[in-house]
N, C-alpha and C. Protein backbone atom coordinates (compact mmCIF):
# COMPACT_ATOMS: atom_id res chain seq x y z
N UNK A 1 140.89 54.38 85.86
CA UNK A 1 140.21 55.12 86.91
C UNK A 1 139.98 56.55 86.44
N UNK A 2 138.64 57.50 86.65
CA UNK A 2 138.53 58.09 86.05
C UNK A 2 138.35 59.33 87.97
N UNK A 3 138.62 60.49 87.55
CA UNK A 3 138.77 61.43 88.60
C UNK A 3 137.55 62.53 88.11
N UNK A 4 136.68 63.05 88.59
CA UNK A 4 135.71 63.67 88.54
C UNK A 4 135.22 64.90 89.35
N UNK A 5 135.57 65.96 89.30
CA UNK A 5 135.68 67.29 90.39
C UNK A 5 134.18 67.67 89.57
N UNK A 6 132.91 67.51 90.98
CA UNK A 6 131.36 67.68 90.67
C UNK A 6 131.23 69.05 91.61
N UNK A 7 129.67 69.32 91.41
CA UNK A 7 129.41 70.34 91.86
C UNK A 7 127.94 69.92 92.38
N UNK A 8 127.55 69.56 93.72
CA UNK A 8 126.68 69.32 94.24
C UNK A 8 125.23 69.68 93.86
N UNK A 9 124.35 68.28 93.23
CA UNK A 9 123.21 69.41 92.47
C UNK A 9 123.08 69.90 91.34
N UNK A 10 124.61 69.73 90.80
CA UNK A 10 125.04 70.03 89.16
C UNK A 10 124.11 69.07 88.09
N UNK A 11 123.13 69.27 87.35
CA UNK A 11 122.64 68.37 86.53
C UNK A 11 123.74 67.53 85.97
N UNK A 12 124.87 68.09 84.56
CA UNK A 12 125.56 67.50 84.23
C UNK A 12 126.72 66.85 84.71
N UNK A 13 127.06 66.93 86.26
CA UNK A 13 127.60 66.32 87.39
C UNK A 13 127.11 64.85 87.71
N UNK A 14 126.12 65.08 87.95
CA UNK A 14 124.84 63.96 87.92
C UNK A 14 124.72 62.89 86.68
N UNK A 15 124.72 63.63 85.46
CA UNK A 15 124.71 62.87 84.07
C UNK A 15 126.01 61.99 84.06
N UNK A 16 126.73 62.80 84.60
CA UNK A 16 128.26 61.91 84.14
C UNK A 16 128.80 60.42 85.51
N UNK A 17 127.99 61.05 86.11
CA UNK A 17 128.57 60.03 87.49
C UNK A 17 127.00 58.62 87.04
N UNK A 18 126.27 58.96 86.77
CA UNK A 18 125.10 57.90 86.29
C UNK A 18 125.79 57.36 84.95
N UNK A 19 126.60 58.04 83.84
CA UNK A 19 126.83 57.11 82.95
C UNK A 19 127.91 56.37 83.70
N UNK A 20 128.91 56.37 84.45
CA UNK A 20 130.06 55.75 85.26
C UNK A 20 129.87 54.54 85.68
N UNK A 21 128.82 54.98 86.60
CA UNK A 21 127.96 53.86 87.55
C UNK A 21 127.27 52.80 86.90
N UNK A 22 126.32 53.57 85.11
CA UNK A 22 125.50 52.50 84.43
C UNK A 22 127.16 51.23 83.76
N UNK A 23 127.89 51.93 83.31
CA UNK A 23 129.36 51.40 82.32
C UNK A 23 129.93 50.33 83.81
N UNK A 24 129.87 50.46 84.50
CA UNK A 24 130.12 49.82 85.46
C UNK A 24 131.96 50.18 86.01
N UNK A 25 132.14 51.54 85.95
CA UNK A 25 133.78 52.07 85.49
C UNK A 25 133.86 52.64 86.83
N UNK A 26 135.10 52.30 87.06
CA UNK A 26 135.62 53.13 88.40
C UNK A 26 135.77 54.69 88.54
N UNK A 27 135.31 55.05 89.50
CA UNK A 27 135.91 56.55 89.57
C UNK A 27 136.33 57.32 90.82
N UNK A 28 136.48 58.13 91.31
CA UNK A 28 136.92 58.77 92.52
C UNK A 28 136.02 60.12 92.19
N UNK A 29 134.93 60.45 93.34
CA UNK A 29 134.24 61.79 92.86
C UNK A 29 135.16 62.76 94.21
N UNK A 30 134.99 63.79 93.37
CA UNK A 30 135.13 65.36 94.46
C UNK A 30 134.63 66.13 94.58
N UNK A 31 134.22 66.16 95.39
CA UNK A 31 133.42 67.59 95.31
C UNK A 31 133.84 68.73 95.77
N UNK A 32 133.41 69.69 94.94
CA UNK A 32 133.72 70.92 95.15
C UNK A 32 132.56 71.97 95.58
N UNK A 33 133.21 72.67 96.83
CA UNK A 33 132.02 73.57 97.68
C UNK A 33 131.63 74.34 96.67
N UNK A 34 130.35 74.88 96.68
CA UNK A 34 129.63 76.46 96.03
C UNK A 34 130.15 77.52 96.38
N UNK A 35 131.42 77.29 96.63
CA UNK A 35 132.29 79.15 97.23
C UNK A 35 132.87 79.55 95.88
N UNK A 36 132.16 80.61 95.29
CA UNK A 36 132.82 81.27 93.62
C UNK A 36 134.32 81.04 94.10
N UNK A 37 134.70 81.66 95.07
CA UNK A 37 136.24 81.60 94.80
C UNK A 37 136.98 80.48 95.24
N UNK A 38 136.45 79.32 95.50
CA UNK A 38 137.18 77.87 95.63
C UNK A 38 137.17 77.59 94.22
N UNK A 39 135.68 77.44 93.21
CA UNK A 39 135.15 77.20 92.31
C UNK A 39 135.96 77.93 90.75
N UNK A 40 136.78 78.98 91.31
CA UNK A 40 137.73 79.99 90.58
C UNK A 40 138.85 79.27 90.77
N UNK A 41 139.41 78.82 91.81
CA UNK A 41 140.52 78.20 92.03
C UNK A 41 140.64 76.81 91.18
N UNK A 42 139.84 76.28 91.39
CA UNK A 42 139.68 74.69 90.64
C UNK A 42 139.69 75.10 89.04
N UNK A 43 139.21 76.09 88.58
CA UNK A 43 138.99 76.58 87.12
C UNK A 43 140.33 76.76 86.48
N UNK A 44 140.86 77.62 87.18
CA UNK A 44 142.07 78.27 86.82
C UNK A 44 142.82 76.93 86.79
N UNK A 45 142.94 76.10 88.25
CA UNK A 45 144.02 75.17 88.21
C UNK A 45 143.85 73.87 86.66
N UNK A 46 142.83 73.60 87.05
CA UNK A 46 142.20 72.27 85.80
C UNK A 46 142.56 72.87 84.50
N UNK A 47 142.35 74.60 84.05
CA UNK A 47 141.99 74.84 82.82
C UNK A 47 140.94 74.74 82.19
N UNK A 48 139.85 74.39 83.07
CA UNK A 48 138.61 74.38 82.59
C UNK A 48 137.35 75.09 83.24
N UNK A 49 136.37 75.65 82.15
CA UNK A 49 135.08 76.51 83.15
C UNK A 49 133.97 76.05 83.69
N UNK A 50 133.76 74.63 83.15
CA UNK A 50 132.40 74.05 83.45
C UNK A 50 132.62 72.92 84.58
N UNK A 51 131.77 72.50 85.05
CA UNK A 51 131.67 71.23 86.04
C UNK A 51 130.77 70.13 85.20
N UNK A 52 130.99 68.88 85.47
CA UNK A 52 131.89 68.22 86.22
C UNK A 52 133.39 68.66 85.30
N UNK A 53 134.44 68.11 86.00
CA UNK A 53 135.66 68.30 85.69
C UNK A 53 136.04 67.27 85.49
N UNK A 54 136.13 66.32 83.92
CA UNK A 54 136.37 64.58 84.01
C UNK A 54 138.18 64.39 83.90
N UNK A 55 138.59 63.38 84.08
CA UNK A 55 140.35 63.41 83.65
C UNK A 55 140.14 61.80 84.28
N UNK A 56 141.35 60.76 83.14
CA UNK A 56 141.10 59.90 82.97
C UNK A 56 142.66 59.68 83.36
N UNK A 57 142.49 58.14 84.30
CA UNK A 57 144.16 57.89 84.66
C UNK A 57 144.58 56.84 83.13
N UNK A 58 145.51 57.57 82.31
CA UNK A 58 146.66 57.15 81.19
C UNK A 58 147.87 56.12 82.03
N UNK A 59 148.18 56.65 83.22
CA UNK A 59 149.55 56.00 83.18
C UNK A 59 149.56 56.09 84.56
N UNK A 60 148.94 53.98 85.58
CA UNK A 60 148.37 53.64 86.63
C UNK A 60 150.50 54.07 87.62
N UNK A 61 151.36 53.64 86.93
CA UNK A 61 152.59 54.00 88.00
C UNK A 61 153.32 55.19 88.03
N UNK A 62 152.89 56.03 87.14
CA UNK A 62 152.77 57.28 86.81
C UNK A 62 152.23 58.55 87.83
N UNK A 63 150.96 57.86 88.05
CA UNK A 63 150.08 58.72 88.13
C UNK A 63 149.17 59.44 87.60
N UNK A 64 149.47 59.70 86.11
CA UNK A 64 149.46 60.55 85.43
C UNK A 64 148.01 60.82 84.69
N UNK A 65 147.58 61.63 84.64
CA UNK A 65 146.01 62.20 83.94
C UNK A 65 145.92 63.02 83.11
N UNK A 66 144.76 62.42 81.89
CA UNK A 66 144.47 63.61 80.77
C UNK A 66 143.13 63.67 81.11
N UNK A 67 143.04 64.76 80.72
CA UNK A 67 141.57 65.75 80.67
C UNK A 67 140.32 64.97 79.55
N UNK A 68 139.43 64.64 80.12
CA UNK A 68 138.27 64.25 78.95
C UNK A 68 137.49 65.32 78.69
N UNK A 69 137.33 66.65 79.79
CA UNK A 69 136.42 67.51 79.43
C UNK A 69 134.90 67.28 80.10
N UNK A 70 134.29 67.70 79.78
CA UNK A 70 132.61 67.30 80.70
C UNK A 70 131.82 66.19 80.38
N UNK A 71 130.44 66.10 80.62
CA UNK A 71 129.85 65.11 80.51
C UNK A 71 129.14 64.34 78.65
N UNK A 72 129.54 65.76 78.22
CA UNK A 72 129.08 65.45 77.03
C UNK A 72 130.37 64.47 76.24
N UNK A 73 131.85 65.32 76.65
CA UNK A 73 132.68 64.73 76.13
C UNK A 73 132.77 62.89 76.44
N UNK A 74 132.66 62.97 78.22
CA UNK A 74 132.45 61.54 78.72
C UNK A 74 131.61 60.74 78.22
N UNK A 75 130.33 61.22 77.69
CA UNK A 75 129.40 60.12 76.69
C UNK A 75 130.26 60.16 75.42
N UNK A 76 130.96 60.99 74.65
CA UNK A 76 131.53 60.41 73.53
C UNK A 76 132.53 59.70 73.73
N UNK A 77 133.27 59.91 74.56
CA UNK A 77 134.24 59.30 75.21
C UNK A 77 134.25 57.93 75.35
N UNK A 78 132.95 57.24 76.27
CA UNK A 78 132.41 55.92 76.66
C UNK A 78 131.74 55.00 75.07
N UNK A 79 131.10 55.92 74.60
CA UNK A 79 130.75 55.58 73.23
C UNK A 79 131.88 54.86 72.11
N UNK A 80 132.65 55.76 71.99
CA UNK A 80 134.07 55.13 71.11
C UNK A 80 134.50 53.92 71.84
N UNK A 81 134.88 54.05 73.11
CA UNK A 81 135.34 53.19 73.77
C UNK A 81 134.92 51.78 73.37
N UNK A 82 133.26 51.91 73.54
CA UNK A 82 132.71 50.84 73.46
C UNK A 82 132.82 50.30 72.09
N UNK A 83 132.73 51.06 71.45
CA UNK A 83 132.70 51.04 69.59
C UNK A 83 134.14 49.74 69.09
N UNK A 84 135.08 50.87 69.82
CA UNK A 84 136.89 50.46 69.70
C UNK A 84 136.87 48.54 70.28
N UNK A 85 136.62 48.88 71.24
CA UNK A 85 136.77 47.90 72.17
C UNK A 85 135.50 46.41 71.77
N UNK A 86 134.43 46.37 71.20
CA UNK A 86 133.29 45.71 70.59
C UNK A 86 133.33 44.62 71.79
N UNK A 87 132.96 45.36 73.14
CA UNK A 87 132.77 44.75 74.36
C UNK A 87 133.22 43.79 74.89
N UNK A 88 134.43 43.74 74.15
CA UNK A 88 135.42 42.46 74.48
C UNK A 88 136.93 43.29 75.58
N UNK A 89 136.84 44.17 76.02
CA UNK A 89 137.67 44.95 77.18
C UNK A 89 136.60 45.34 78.29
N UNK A 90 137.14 45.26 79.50
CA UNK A 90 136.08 45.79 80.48
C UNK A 90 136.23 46.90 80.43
N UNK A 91 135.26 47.55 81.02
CA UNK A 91 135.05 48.83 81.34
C UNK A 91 136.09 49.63 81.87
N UNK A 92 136.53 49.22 82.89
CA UNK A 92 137.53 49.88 83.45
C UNK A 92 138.96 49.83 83.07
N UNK A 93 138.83 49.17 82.13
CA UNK A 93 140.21 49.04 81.20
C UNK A 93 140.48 50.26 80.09
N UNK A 94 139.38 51.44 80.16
CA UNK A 94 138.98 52.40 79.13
C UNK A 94 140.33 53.26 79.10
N UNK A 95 141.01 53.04 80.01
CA UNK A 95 142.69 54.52 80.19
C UNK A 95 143.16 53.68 79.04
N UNK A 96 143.34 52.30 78.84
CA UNK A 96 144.21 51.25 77.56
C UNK A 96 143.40 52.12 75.99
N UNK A 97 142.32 51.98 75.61
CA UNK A 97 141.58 52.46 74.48
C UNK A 97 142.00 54.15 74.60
N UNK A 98 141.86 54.36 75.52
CA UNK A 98 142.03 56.47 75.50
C UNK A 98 143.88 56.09 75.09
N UNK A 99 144.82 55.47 75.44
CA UNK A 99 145.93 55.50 74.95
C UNK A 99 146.00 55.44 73.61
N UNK A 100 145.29 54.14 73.57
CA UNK A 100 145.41 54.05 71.48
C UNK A 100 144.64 54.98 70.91
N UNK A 101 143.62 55.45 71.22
CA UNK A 101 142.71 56.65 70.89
C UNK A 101 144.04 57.71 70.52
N UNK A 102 144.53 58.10 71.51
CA UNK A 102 144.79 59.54 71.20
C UNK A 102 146.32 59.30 71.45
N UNK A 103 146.65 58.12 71.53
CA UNK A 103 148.47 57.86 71.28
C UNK A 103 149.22 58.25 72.34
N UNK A 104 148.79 58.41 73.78
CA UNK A 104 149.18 58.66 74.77
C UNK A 104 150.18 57.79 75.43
């Protein structure tokens, strides 16, 4: 399951929730109001400056989430996946490949 903090109207908000939807991958969107200082708050907290805000669930009894970074990262992201995986894992099985990916 992938967690996604967008920005209403955001082109690359938009890019990343259409590759989700095309991959056929679960996600949970949020949105976040146009108030600079909500938009400051979410920055600071995530560690990150741009929107969308992607983070991928690693560990389902956990809870637990790593950061993919934006939409560009999420197309490389989905790309390997698919590469790793030679379409024999579903889609939404992508937190299993991001483990062996990056040894999580």
């Amino acid at each position: 399951m992938f967690v996604l903090y967008v920005l209403e109207g955001c082109p690359f908000c938009e890019k990343a929730l259409k590759m989700l939807n095309e991959n056929k991958i679960k996600y949970q969107k949020i949105v976040v109001p146009h108030d600079d200082n909500i938009k400051k708050i979410y920055k600071e907290k995530m560690q990150m400056n741009t929107f969308p805000m992607i983070f991928v669930n690693i560990d389902e009894e956990k809870n637990l989430y790593s950061k993919i970074g934006g939409s560009s990262d999420l197309e490389l992201y989905i790309n390997k996946c698919k590469e790793l995986s030679q379409n024999n894992l579903p889609m939404d099985n992508l937190y299993k490949i991001y483990k062996l990916m990056y040894n999580k």
